[in-house]
Protein backbone atom coordinates (compact mmCIF):
# COMPACT_ATOMS: atom_id res chain seq x y z
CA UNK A 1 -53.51 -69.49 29.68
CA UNK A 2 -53.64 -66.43 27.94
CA UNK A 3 -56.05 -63.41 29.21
CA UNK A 4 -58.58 -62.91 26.49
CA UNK A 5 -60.86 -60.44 28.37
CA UNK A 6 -61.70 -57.22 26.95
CA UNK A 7 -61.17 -54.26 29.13
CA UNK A 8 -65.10 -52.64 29.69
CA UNK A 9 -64.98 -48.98 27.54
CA UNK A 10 -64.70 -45.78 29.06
CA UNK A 11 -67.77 -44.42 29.47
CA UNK A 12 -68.44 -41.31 28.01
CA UNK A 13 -69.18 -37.98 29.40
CA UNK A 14 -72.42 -36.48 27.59
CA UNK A 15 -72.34 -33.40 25.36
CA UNK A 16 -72.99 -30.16 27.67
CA UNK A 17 -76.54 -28.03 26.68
CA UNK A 18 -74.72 -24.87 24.91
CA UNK A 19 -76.00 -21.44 25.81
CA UNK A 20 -75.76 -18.35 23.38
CA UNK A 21 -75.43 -14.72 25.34
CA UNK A 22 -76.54 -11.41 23.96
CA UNK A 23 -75.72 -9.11 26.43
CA UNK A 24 -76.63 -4.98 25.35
CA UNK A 25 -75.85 -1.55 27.58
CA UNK A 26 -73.81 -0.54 30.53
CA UNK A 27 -70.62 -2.26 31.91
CA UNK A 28 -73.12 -3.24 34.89
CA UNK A 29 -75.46 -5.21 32.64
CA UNK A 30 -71.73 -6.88 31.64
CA UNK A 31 -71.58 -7.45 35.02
CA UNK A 32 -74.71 -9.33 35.09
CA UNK A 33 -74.48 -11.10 32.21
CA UNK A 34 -70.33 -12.63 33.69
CA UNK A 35 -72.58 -13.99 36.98
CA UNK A 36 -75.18 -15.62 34.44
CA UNK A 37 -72.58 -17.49 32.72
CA UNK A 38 -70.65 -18.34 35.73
CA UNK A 39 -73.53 -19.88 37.28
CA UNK A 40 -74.57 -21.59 33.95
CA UNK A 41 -70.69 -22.96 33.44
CA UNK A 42 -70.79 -23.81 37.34
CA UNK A 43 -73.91 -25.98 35.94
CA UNK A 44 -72.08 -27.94 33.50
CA UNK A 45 -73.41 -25.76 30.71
CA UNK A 46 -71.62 -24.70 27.52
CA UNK A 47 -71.59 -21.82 25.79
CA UNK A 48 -72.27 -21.34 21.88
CA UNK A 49 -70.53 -18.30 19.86
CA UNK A 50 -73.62 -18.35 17.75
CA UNK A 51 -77.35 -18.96 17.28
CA UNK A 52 -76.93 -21.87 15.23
CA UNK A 53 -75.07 -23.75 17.88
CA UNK A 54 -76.76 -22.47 20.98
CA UNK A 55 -79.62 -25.01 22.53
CA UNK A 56 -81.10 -21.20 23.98
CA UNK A 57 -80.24 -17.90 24.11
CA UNK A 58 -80.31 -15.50 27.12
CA UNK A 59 -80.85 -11.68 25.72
CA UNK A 60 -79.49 -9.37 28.26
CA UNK A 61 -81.54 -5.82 27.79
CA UNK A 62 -80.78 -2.61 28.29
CA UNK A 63 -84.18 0.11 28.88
CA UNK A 64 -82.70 3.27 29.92
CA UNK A 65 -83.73 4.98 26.60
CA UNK A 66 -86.33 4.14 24.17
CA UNK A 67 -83.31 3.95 21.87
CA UNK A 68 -81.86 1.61 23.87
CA UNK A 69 -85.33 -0.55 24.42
CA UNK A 70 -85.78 -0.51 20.44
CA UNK A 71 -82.23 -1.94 20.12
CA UNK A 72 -82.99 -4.57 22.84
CA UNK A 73 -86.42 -5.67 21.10
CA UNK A 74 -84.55 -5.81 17.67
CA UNK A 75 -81.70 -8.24 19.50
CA UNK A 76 -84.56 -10.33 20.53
CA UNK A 77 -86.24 -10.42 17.50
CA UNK A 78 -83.17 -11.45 15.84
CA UNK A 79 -81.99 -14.31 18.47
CA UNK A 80 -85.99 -15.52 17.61
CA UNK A 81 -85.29 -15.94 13.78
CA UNK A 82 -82.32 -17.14 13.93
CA UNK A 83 -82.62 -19.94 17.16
CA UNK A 84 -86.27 -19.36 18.38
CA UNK A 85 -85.44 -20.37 22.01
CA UNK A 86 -85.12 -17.33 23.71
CA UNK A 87 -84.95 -16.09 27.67
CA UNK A 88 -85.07 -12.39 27.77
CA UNK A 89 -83.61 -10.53 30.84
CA UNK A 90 -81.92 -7.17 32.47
CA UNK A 91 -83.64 -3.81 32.67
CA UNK A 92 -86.18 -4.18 29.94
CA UNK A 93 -87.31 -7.30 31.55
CA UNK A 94 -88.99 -4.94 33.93
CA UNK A 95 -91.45 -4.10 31.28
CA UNK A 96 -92.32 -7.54 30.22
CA UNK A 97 -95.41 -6.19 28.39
CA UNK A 98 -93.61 -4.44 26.07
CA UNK A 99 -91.46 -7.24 25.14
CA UNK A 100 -94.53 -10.05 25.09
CA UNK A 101 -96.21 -7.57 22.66
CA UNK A 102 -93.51 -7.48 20.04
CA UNK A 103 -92.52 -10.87 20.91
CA UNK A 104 -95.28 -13.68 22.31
CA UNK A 105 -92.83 -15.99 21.77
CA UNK A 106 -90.14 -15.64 23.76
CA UNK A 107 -89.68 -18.14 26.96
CA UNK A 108 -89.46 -16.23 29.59
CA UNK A 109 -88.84 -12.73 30.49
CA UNK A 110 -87.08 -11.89 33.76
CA UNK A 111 -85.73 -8.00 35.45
CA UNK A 112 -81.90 -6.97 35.81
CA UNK A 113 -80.02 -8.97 38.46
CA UNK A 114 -82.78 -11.71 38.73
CA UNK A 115 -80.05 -14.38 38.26
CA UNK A 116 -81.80 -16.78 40.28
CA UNK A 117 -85.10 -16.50 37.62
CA UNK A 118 -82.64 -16.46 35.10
CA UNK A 119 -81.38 -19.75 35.57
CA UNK A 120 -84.95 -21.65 36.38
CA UNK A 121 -86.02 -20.68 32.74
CA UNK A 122 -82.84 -22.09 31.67
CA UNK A 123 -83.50 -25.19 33.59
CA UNK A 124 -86.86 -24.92 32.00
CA UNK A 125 -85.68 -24.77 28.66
CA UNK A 126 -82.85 -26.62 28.32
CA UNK A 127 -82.25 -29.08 31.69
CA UNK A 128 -79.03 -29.64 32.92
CA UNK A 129 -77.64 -32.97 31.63
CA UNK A 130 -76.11 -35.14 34.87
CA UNK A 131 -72.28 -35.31 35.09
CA UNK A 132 -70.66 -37.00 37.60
CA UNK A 133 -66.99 -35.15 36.82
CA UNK A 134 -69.25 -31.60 37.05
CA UNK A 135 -71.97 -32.53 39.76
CA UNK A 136 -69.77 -32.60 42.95
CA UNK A 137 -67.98 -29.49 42.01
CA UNK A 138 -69.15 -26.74 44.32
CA UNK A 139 -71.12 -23.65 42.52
CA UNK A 140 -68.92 -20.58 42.60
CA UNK A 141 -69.62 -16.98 44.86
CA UNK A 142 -70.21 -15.19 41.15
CA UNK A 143 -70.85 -11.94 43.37
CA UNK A 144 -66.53 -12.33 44.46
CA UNK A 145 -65.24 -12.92 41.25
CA UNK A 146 -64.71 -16.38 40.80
CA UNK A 147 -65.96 -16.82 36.89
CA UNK A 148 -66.58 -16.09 33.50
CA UNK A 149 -65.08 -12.44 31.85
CA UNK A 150 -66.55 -10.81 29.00
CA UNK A 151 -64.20 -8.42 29.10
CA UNK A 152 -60.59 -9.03 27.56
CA UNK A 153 -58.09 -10.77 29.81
CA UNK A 154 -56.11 -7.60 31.24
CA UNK A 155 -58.85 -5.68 32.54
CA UNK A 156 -62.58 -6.15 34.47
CA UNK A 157 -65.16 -4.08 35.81
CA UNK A 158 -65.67 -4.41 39.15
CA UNK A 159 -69.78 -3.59 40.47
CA UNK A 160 -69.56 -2.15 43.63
CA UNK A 161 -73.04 -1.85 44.72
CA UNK A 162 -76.61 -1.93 43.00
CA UNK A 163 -79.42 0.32 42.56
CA UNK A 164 -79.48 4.20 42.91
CA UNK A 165 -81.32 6.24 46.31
CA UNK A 166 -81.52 9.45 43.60
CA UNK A 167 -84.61 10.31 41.90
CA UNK A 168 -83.36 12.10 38.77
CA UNK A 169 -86.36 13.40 36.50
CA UNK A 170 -84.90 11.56 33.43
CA UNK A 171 -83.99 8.67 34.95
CA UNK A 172 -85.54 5.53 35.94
CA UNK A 173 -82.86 3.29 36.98
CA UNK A 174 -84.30 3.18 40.61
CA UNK A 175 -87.34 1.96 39.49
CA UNK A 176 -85.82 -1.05 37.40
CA UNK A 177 -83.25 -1.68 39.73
CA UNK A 178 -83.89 -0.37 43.14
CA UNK A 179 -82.66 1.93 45.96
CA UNK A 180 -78.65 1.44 46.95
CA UNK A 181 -77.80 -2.29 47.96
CA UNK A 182 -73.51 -1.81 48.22
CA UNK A 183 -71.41 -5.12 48.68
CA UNK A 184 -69.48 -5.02 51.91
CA UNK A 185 -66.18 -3.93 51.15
CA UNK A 186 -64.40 -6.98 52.10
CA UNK A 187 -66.21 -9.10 49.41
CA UNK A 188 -65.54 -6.41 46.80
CA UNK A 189 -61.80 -6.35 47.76
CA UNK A 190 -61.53 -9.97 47.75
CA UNK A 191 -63.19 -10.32 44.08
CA UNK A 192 -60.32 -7.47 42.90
CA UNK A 193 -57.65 -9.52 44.36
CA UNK A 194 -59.10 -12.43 42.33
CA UNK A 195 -58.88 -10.67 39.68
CA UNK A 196 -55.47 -9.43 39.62
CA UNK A 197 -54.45 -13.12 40.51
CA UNK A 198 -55.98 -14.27 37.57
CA UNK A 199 -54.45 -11.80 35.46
CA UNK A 200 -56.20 -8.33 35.19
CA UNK A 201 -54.08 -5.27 34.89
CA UNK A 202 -56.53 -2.95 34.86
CA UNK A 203 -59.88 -2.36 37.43
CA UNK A 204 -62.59 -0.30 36.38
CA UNK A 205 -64.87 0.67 39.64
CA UNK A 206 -68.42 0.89 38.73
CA UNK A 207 -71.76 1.19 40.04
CA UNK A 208 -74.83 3.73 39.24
CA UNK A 209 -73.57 6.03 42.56
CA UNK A 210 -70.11 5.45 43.26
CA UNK A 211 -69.57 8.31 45.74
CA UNK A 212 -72.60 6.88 47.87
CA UNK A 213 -70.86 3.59 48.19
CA UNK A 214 -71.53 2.03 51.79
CA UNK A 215 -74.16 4.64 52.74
CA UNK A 216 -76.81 2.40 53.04
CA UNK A 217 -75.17 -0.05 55.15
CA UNK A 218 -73.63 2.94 57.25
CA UNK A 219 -70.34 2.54 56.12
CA UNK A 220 -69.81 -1.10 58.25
CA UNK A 221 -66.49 -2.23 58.99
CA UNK A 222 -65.11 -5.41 57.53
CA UNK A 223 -61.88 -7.21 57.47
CA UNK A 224 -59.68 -7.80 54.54
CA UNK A 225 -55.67 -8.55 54.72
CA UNK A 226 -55.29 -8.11 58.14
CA UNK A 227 -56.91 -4.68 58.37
CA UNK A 228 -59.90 -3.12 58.90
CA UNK A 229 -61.67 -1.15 56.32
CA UNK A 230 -64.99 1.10 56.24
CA UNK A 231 -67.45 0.27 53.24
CA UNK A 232 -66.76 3.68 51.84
CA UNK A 233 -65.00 4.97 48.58
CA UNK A 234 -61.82 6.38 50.75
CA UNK A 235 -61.17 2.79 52.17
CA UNK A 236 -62.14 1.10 49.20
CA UNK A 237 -59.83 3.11 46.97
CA UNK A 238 -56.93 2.69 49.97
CA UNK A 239 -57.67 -1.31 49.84
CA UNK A 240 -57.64 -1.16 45.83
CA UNK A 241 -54.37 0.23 45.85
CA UNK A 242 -52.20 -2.21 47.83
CA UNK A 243 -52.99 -4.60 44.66
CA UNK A 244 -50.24 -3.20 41.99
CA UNK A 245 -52.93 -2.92 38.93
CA UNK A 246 -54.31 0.33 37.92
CA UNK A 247 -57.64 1.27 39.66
CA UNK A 248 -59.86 3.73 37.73
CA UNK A 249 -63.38 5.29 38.82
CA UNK A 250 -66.71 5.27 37.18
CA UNK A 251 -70.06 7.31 37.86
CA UNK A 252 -68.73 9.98 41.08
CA UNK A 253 -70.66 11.98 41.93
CA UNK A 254 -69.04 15.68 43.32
CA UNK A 255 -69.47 15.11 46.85
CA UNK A 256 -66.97 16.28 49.57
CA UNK A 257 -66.47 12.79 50.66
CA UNK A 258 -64.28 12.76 46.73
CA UNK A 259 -62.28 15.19 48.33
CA UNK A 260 -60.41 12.77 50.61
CA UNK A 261 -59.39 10.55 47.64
CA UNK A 262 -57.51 12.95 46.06
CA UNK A 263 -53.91 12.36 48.08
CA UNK A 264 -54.57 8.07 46.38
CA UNK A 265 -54.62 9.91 42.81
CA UNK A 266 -52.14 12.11 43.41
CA UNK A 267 -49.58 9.28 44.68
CA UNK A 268 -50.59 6.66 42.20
CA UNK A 269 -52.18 4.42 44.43
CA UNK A 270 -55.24 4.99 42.22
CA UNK A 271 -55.18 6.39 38.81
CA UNK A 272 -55.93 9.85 38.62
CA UNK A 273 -58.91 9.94 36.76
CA UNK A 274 -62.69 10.40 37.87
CA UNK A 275 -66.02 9.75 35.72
CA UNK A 276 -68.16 12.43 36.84
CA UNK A 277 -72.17 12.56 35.48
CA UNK A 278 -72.28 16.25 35.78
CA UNK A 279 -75.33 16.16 32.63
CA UNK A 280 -75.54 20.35 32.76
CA UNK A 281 -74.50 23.38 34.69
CA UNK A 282 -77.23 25.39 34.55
CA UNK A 283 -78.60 25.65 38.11
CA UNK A 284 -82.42 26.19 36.91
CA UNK A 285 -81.80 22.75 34.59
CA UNK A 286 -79.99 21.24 37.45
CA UNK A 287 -82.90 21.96 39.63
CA UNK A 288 -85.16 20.52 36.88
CA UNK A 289 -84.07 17.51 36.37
CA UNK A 290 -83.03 16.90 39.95
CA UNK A 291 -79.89 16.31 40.10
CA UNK A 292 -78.31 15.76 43.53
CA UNK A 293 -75.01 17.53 44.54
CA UNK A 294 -74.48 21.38 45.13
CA UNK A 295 -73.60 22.42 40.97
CA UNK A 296 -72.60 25.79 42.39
CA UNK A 297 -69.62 24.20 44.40
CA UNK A 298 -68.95 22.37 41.65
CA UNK A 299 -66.37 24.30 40.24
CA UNK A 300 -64.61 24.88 43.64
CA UNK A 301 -64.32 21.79 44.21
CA UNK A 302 -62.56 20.73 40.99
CA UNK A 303 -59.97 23.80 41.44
CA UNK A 304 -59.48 22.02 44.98
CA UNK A 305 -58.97 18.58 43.31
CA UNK A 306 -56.77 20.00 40.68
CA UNK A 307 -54.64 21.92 43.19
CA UNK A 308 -53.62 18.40 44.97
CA UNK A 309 -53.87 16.58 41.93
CA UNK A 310 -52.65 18.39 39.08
CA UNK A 311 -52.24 15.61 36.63
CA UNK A 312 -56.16 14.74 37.48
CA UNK A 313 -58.52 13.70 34.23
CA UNK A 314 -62.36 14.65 34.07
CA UNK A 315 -64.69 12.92 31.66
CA UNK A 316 -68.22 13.84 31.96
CA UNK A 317 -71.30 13.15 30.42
CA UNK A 318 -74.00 16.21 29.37
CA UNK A 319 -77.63 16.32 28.21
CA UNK A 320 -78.75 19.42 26.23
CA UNK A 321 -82.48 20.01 25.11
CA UNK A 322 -83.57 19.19 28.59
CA UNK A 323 -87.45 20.44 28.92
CA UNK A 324 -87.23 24.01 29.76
CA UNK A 325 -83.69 24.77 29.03
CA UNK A 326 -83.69 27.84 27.17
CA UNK A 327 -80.83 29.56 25.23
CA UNK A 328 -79.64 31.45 27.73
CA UNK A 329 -78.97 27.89 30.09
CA UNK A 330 -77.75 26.56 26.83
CA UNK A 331 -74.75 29.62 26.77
CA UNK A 332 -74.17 29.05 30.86
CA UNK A 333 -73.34 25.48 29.97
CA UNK A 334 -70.90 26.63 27.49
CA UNK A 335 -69.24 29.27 29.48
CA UNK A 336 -68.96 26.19 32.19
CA UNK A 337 -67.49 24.27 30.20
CA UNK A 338 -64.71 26.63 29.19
CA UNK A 339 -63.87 27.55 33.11
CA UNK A 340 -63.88 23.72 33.39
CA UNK A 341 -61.72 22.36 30.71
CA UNK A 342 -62.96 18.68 31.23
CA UNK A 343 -60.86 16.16 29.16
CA UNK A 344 -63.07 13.90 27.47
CA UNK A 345 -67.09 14.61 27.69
CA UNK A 346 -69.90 13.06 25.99
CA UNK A 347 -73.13 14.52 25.03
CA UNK A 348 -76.67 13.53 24.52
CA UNK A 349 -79.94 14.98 23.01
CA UNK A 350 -82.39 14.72 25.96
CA UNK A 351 -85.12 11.66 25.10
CA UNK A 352 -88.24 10.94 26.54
CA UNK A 353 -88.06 7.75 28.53
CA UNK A 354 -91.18 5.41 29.10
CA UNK A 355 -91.83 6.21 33.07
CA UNK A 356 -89.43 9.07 33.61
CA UNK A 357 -91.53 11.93 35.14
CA UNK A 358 -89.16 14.42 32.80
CA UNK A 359 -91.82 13.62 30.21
CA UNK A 360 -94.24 15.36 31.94
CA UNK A 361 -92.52 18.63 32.25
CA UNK A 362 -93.86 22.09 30.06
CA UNK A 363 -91.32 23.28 27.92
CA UNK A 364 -90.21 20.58 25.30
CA UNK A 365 -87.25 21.34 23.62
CA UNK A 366 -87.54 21.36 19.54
CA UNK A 367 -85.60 18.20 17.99
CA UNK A 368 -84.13 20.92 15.39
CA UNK A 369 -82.58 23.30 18.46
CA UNK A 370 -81.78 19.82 19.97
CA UNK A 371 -79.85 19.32 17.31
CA UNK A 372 -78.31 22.70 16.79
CA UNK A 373 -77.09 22.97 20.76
CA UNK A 374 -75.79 18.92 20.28
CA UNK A 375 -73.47 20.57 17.31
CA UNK A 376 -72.26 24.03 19.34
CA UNK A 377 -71.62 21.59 22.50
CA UNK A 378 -68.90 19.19 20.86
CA UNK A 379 -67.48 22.12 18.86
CA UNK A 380 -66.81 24.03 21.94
CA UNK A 381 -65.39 20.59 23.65
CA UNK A 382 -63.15 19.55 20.98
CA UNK A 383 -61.55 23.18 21.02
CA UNK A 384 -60.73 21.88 24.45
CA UNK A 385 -60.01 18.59 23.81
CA UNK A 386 -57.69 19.36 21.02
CA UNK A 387 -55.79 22.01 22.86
CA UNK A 388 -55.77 19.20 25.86
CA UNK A 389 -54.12 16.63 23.33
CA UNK A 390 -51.37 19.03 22.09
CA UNK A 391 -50.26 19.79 25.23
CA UNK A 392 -49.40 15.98 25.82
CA UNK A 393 -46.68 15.94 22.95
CA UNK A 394 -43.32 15.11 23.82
CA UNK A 395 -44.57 13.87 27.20
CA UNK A 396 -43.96 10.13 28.08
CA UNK A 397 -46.69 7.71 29.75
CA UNK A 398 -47.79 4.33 30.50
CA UNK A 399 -49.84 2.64 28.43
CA UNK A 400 -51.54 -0.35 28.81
CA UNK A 401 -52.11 -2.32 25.51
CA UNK A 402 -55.17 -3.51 24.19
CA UNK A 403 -54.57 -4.87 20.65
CA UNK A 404 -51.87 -5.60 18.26
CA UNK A 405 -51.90 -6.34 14.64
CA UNK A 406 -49.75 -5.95 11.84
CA UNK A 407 -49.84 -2.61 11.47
CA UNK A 408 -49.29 -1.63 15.04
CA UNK A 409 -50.10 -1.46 18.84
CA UNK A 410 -53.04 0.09 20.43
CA UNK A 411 -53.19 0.84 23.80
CA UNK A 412 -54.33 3.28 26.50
CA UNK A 413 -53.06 5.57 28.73
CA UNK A 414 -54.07 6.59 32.34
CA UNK A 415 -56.48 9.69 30.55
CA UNK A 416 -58.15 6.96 29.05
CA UNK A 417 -61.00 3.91 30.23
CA UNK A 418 -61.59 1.25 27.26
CA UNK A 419 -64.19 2.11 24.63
CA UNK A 420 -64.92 5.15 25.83
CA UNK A 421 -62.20 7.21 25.73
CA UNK A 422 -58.93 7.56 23.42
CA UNK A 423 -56.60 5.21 22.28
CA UNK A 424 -52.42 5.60 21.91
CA UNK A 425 -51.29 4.00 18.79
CA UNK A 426 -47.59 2.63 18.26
CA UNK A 427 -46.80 2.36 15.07
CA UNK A 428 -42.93 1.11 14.99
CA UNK A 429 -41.27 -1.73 17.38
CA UNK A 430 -43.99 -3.64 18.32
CA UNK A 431 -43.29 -6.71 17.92
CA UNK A 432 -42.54 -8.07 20.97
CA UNK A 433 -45.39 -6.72 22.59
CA UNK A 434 -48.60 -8.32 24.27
CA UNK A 435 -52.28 -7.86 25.11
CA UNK A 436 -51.68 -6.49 28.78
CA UNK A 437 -48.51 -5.11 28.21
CA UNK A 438 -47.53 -1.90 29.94
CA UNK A 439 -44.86 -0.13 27.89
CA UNK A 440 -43.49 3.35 28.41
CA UNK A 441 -44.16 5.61 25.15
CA UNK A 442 -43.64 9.13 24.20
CA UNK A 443 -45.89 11.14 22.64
CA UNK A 444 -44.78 12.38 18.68
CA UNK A 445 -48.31 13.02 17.49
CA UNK A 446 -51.88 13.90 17.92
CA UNK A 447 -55.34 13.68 16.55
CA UNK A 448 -58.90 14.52 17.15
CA UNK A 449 -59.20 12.01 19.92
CA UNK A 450 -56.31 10.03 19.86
CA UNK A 451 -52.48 9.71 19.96
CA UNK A 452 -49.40 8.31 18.35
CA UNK A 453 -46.42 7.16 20.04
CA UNK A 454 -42.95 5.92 20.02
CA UNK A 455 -41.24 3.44 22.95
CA UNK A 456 -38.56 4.44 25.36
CA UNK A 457 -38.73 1.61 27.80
CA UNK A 458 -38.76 -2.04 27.28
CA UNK A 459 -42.59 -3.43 28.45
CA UNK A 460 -42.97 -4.38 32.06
């Protein structure tokens, strides 16, 4: 007799709930936003490259400056229009009146690293559809590393710690994200090895107080590899740099503890490169604003650097128009600057932000002497910077590479942390390169901020 059941049809797995992310501001908001969607994809969720498809949105703010807030209520008026189901979180979540008066109709509004919140008005507003293949899968440790990138494949940031014990006049980071909380240093060294199994080539340290890194915690011993490491920056950077990827630091602060991780840059366990917020020189706009470290040791203490570390590279940040700074601060920070010889600095007009007791201070600074001091500051730098870029001509480097197209190769070199910094551009045999690549180049040409290249090496 012939068998003329029909098999019973697979069943089939329902559509995920797709999320859209907007995610605006530092690389520690980035941060943020990664553990979001890993806990989200963990979930069974989806994620949509646009409104249209997205069943919500999350808007990751950013309110540091009013600048920055009226960019964030913009992104949120825009996700509105164009989906209408909106969650709004990160540091302009901390003032959810602001955001419910521009915008009554957003879902929910949650602070920065309130992933926990985060996800409940997701569950809210878009409930998790049951999947037996998903269900039974155990929720990744987002805090080691274990998800979703925004960042390109070859490199990651890597959040050390939260929150910021300094009480800056400008600033009020403390009060949206609270005093230092640092990771133990075993569970950051375990994400970085994650990382570099899973293919990053590049680690960019970050935090809002790097050089305070375990303080709070008094420095606790953990385990990694075998070994046992403080939760400080020396052991951190010594753990970092048995992992073969380069390891480059954001947000140090001058401290003498820097000192001892000088000897790691200098013999390429780390790359030689720091991030330092100096923001002036003056001492009377240093006191001002409140700015920790001794400024007067500064420059000491990067002679001292330099001397053990002569291929060392400084970028800095700077805020001129402070309240109070007169012209003759104005000229110290310029004179500074020259002594110093920084490689790649940034500079801001000072701001008013909502909360910052800075606003309160007498002296206001003109917006047309703002403006004039902005213009003197960058001229003075890229005097600097140019003569900084010259001197790298016919000298060879690694570069990492970020992009290729048909014209050409763009990459980075040790001097230089993605988006920030400068690029190295090859222009001629390319071809066989990759995102990720490191190839050695030498330098032919230079620009205001960037360089051109040829190979030498084969990519590695």
């Amino acid at each position: 007799m012939t068998d003329t059941s029909i098999a019973p049809r697979p069943t089939l797995r329902p559509a995920p709930p797709k999320i859209g992310m907007v995610s605006l501001g530092c690389p520690k908001a980035l941060v943020d936003s990664e553990r979001i969607l890993t806990r989200l994809r963990a979930e069974g969720y989806a994620f949509a490259p646009d409104y249209e498809g997205a069943d919500a949105v999350i808007v990751n703010t950013c309110g540091f400056l009013d600048s920055a807030k009226a960019e964030s209520l913009e992104a949120i008026g825009e996700a509105l229009r164009e989906n209408g189901r909106v969650i709004v979180t990160g540091c302009l979540g901390a003032e959810a009146g602001t955001i419910e008066a521009a915008h009554p109709k957003v879902l929910a509004i949650t602070g920065p690293q309130q992933y926990e919140q985060v996800m409940d008005a997701v569950h809210a507003a878009v409930p998790p559809r049951p999947d037996a293949f998903v269900d039974l899968i155990p929720a990744p440790r987002t805090e080691e590393g274990a998800g979703v990138r925004l960042t390109p494949r070859h490199y990651a940031y890597l959040k050390i710690s939260e929150g910021c014990n300094h009480s800056c006049r400008f600033c009020i980071i403390p009060e949206m994200r609270g005093k230092l909380v640092s990771r133990p240093v075993n569970a950051v060294l375990r994400e970085a090895e994650r990382l570099v199994a899973s293919g990053v080539k590049e680690l960019l340290v970050i935090s809002q107080d790097t050089s305070a890194y375990g303080v709070d915690i008094k420095h606790r011993e953990a385990e990694w590899n075998g070994r046992t490491y403080r939760t400080d920056l020396h052991d951190l950077c010594e753990g970092l740099g048995t992992l073969g990827v380069w390891v480059r630091l954001h947000y140090v602060y001058p401290y003498p503890s820097v000192d001892r991780i000088m000897p790691l840059m200098a013999s390429g366990r780390i790359l030689p490169y720091l991030d330092i917020p100096f923001q002036h020189a003056s001492p009377s706009v240093l006191r001002a604003m409140r700015r920790p470290a001794n400024q007067g040791k500064t420059m000491d203490r990067i002679e001292a650097w330099r001397a053990v570390c002569p291929d060392l590279i400084i970028r800095s940040t700077f805020i001129v128009g402070f309240p109070g700074e007169t012209e003759e601060d104005f000229q110290f920070l310029l004179d500074w600057l020259e002594e110093a010889q920084l490689d790649r600095v940034g500079c801001f007009r000072y701001e008013d932000v909502a909360g910052a007791a800075a606003n309160d201070l007498p002296g206001h600074v003109p917006q047309e002497v703002k403006d004039d001091r902005l213009a003197r500051f960058m001229a003075a730098q890229q005097v600097i910077s140019t003569a900084k870029l010259e001197r790298k001509v016919g000298k060879r480097m690694r570069v990492l590479i970020d992009a290729i197209d048909g014209d050409g190769a763009e990459g980075r070199s040790a001097a230089d942390a993605p988006e920030i910094d400068g690029n190295v551009f090859i222009d001629e045999d390319f071809a066989d390169l990759s995102v990720g690549d490191f190839v050695e180049v030498e330098v032919d040409e230079t620009g205001d901020h960037d360089l051109w290249a040829r190979r030498i090496a084969p990519t590695g």
